[in-house]
Protein backbone atom coordinates (compact mmCIF):
# COMPACT_ATOMS: atom_id res chain seq x y z
CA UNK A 1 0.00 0.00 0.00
CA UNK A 2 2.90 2.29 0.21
CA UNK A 3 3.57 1.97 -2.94
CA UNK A 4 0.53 3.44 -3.84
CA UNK A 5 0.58 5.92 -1.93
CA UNK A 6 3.66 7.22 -2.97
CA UNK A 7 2.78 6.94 -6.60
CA UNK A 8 -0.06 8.83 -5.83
CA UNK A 9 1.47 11.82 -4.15
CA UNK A 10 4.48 11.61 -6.78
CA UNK A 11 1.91 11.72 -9.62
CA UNK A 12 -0.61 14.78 -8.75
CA UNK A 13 2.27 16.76 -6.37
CA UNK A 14 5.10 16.25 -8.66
CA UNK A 15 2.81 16.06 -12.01
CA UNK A 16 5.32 12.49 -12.23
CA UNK A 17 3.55 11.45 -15.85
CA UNK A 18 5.55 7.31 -14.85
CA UNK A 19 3.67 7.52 -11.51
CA UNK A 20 -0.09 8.47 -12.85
CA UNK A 21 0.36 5.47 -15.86
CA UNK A 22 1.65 3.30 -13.07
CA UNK A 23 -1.25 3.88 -11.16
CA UNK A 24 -3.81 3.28 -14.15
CA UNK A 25 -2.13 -0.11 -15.25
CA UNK A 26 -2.41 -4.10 -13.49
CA UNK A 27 1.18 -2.85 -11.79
CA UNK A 28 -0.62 -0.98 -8.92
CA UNK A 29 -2.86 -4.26 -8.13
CA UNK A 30 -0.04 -6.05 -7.81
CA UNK A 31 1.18 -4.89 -4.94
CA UNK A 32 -2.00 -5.06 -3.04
CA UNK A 33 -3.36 -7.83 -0.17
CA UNK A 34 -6.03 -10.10 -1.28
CA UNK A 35 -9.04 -8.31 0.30
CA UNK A 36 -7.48 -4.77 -0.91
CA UNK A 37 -9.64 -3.24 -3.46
CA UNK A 38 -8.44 -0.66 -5.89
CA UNK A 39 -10.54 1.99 -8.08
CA UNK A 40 -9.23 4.82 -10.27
CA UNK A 41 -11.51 7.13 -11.90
């Protein structure tokens, strides 16, 4: 879940362009617990 977060914050306070495709791709699931749920809009 770090991971995600991080991502996250690099993506929309850094305007990271890797972080926000990384976060729209299977990549981001992968790194997520079985009962984790993920949604993008």
């Amino acid at each position: 879940m770090q991971a995600i977060s991080t991502a996250f914050w690099d993506a929309y306070l850094r305007d990271n362009k890797e972080a926000k495709t990384w976060l729209t791709t299977d990549a981001a699931r992968s790194v997520l617990e079985t009962k984790d749920r993920w949604q993008h809009k």
